[in-house]
Protein backbone atom coordinates (compact mmCIF):
# COMPACT_ATOMS: atom_id res chain seq x y z
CA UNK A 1 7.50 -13.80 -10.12
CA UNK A 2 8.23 -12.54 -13.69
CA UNK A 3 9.31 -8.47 -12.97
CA UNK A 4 7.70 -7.69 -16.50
CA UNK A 5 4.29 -9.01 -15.15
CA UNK A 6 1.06 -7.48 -13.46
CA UNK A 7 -1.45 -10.49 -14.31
CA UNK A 8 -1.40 -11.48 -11.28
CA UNK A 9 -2.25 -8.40 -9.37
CA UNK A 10 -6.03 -8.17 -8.15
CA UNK A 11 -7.00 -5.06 -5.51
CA UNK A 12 -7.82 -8.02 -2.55
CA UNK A 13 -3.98 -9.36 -2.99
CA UNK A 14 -2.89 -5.90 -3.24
CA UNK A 15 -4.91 -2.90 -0.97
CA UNK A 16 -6.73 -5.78 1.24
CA UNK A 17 -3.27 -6.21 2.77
CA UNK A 18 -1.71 -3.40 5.62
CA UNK A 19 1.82 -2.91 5.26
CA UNK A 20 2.17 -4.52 9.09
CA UNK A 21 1.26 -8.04 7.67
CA UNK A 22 3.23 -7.21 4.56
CA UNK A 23 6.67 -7.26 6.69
CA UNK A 24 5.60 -10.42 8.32
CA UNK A 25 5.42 -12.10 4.74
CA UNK A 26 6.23 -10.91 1.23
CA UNK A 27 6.62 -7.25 1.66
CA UNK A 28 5.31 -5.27 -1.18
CA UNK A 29 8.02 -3.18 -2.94
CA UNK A 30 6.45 -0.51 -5.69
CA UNK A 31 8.49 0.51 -8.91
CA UNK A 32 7.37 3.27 -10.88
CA UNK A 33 7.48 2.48 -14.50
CA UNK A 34 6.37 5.61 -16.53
CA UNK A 35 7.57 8.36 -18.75
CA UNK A 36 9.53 9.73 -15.88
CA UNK A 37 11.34 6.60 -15.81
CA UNK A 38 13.78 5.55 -18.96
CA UNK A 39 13.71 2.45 -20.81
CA UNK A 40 14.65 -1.13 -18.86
CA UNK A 41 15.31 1.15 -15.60
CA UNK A 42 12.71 0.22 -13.60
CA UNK A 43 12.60 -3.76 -14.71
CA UNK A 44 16.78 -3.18 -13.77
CA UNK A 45 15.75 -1.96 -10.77
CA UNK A 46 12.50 -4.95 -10.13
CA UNK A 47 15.50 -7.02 -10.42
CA UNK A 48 17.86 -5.54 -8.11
CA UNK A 49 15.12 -5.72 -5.75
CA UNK A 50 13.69 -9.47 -5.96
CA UNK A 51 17.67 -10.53 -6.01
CA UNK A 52 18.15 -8.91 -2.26
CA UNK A 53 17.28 -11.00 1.13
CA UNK A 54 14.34 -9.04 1.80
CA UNK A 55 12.33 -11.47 -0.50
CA UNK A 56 10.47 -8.46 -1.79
CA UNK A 57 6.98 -8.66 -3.59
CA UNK A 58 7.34 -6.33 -6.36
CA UNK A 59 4.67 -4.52 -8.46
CA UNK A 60 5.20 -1.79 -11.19
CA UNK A 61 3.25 1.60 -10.43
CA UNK A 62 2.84 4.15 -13.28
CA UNK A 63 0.27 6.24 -15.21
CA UNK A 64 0.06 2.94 -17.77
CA UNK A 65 0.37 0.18 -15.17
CA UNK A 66 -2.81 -1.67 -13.62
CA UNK A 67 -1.75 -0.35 -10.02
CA UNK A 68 -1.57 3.53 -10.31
CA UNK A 69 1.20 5.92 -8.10
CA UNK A 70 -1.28 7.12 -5.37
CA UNK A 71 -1.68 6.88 -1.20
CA UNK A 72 -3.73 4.09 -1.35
CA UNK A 73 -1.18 1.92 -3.09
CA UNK A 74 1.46 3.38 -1.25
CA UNK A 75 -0.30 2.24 2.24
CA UNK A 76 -0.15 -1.18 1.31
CA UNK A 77 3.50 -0.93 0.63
CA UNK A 78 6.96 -0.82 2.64
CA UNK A 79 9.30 0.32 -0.20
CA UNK A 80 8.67 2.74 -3.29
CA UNK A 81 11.77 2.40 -5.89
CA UNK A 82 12.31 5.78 -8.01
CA UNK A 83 14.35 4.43 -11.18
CA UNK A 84 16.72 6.50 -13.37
CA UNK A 85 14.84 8.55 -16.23
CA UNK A 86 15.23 10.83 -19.01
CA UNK A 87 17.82 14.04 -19.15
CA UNK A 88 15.32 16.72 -17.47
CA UNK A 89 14.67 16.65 -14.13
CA UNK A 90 12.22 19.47 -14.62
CA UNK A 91 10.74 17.53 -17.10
CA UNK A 92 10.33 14.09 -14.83
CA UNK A 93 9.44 16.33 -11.99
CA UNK A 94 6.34 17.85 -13.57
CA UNK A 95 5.59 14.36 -14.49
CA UNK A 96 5.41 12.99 -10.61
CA UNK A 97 4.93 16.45 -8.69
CA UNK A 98 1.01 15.20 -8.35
CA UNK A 99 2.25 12.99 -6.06
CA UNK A 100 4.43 14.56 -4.69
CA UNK A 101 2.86 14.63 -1.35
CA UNK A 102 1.71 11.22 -1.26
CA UNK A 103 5.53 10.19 -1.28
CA UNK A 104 6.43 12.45 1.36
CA UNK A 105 3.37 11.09 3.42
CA UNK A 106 3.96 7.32 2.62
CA UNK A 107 7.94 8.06 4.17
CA UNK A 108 6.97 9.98 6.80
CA UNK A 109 4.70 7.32 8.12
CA UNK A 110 7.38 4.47 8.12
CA UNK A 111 7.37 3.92 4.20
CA UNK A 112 11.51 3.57 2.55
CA UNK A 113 11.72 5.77 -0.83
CA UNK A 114 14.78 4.39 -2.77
CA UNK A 115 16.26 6.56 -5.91
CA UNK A 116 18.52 5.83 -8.46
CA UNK A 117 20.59 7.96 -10.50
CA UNK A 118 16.49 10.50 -12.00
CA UNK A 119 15.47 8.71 -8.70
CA UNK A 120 18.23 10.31 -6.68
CA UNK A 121 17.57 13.71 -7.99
CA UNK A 122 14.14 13.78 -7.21
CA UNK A 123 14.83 13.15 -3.66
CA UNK A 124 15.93 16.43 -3.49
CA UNK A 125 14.34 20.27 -3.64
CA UNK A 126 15.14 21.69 -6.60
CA UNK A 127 12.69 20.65 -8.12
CA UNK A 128 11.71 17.19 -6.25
CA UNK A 129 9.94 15.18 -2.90
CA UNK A 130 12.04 17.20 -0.67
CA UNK A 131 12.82 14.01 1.25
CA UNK A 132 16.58 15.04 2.00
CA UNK A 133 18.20 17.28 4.85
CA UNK A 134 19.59 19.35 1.79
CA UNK A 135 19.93 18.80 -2.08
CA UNK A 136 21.17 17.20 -5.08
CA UNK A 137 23.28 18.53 -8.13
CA UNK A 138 24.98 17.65 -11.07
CA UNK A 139 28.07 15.71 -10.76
CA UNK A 140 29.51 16.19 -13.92
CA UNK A 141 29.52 20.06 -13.41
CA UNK A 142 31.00 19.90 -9.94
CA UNK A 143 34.90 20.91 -9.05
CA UNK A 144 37.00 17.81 -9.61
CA UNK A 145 34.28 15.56 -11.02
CA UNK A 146 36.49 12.63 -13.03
CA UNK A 147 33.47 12.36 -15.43
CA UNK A 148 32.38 15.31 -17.88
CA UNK A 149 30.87 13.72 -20.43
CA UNK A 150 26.43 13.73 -19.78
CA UNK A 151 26.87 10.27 -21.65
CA UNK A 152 26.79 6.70 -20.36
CA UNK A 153 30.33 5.60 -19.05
CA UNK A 154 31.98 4.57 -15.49
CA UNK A 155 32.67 6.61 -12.95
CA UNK A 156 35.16 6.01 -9.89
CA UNK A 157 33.71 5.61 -6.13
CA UNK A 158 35.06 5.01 -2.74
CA UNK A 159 32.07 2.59 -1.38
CA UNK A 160 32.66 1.83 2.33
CA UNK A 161 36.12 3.08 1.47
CA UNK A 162 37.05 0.29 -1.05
CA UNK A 163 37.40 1.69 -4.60
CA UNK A 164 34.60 0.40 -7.29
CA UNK A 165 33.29 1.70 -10.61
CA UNK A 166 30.58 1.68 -11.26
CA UNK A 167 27.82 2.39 -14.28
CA UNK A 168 26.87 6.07 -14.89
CA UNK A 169 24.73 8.64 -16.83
CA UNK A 170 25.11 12.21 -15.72
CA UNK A 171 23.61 11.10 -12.31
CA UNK A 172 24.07 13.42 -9.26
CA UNK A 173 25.88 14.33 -6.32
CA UNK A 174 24.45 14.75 -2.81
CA UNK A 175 24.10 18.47 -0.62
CA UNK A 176 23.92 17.84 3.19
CA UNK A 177 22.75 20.56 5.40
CA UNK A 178 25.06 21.62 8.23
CA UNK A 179 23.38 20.14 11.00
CA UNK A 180 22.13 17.15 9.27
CA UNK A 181 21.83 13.97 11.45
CA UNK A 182 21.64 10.36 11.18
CA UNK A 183 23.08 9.92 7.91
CA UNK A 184 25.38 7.53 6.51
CA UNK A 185 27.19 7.71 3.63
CA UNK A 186 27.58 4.71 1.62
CA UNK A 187 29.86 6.12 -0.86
CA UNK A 188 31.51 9.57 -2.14
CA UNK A 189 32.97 10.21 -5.97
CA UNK A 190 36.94 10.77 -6.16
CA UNK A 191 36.10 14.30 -5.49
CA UNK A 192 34.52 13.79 -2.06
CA UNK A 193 31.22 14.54 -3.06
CA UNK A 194 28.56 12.37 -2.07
CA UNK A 195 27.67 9.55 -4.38
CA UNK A 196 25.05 7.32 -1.96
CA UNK A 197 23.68 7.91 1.63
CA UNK A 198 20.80 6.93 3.68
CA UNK A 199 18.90 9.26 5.59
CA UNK A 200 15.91 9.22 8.20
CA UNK A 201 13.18 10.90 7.58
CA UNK A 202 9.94 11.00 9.90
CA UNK A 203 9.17 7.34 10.53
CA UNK A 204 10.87 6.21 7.16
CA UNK A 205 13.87 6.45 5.51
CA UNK A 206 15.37 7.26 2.24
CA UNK A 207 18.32 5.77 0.11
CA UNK A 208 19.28 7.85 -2.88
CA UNK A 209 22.40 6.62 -4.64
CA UNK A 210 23.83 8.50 -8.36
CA UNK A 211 25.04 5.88 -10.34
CA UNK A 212 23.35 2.79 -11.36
CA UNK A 213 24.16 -0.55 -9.15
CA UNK A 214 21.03 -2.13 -10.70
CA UNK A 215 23.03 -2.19 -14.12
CA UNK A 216 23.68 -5.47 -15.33
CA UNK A 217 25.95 -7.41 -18.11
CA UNK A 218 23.38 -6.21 -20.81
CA UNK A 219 23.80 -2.76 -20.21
CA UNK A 220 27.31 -2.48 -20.76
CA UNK A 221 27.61 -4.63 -23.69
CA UNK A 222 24.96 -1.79 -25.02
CA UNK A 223 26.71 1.52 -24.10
CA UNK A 224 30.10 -0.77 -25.27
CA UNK A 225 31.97 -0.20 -21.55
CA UNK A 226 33.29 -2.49 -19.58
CA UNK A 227 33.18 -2.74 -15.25
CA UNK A 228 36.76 -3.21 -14.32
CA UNK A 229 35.95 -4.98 -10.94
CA UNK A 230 32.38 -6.67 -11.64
CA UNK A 231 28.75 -6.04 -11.63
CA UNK A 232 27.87 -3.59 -8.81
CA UNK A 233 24.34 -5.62 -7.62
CA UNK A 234 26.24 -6.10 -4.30
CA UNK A 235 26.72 -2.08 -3.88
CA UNK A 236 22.97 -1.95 -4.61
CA UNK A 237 21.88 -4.88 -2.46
CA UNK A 238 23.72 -2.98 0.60
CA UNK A 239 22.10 0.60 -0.32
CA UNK A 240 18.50 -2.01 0.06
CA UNK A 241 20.13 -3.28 3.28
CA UNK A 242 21.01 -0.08 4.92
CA UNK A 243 17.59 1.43 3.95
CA UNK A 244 15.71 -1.33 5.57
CA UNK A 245 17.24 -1.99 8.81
């Protein structure tokens, strides 16, 4: 399937279809793709998904997009993908807060929400989905963050306690609540925050992660950086695992 393409998407091979038979054969994966998202992040993040072993079915959702961000959509799905977006989370918040409850419903029923970097942040409260047993924040502005700059560059992580860089744009940092169970943490920056976790919630889960695994070769011969140990699609293709099983 071309990511870039909705031609083929009709409401029988779409709504007709409950998310039950979906797992049994081409499970439908949503992407929003809107002015809450930036540019190429959600076809990065299409990509990311058809590449994993899940042999997702993936559609684009978005005020613009033939299928629109809504529960009736979101039924039909198993997997609703939050890209990376602009530099205002208030701003991409009041973009998506209509829907707010939708998401909460469609994870809370057995739906997976998956966020990236703008996607990561609205996982959180302040503002976002609250779909998190705590918050998000700014990395950059945290104690002993090894990136300051709010500007695309690489940042340092321990994933699964093996060192990788990886692509990032001011994305955030994960709050836990004391008490908070059946997470696991995928990876933490140098400074121990949290960089990437997976965490229950009601029937569903939710896999947040602050830098960008979906980034690939073309995005770093933009911003003019270079990945010292590889592409990162593996990193992302785990976060995908972990959220599924």
């Amino acid at each position: 399937m071309n990511a870039s393409s909705n031609e083929d998407i009709t409401p029988q091979s779409v709504y007709a279809t409950d998310r039950t038979e979906r797992i049994g054969r081409h499970p439908l994966a949503l992407v929003y793709r809107g002015p809450a998202g930036c540019e190429g992040c959600s076809e990065a993040v299409a990509r990311l998904l058809q590449s994993s072993q899940w042999g997702f079915d993936v559609k684009y959702v978005g005020p613009k997009e033939p299928l629109k961000l809504g529960a009736a959509i979101l039924k039909s799905a198993v997997l609703y993908a939050q890209p990376g977006g602009g530099k205002s989370l208030s701003k991409a918040y009041r973009r998506l807060k209509d829907s707010a409850s939708d998401i909460r419903n469609f994870v809370n029923s057995g739906g997976h929400y998956l966020g990236i970097c703008m996607g990561g942040y609205l996982a959180g409260a302040t503002p976002g989905f609250h779909l998190l047993p705590g918050d998000t924040d700014e990395f950059i502005t945290s104690r002993g963050a090894g990136v300051r700059t709010s500007t695309d560059t690489i940042v340092k992580v321990n994933w699964r306690n093996q060192p990788r860089w990886m692509y990032f744009q001011d994305g955030p940092y994960f709050i836990l609540n004391s008490g908070a169970t059946g997470v696991t943490v995928l990876a933490t920056y140098t400074n121990g925050k949290i960089a990437a976790l997976v965490t229950p919630y009601g029937k569903g889960k939710v896999g947040v992660v602050g830098p960008h695994p979906e980034a690939d070769a073309r995005w770093y011969a933009d911003s003019k950086l270079v990945d010292p140990d590889g592409l990162d699609a593996k990193l992302g293709h785990d976060l995908i695992d972990t959220l599924m099983q």
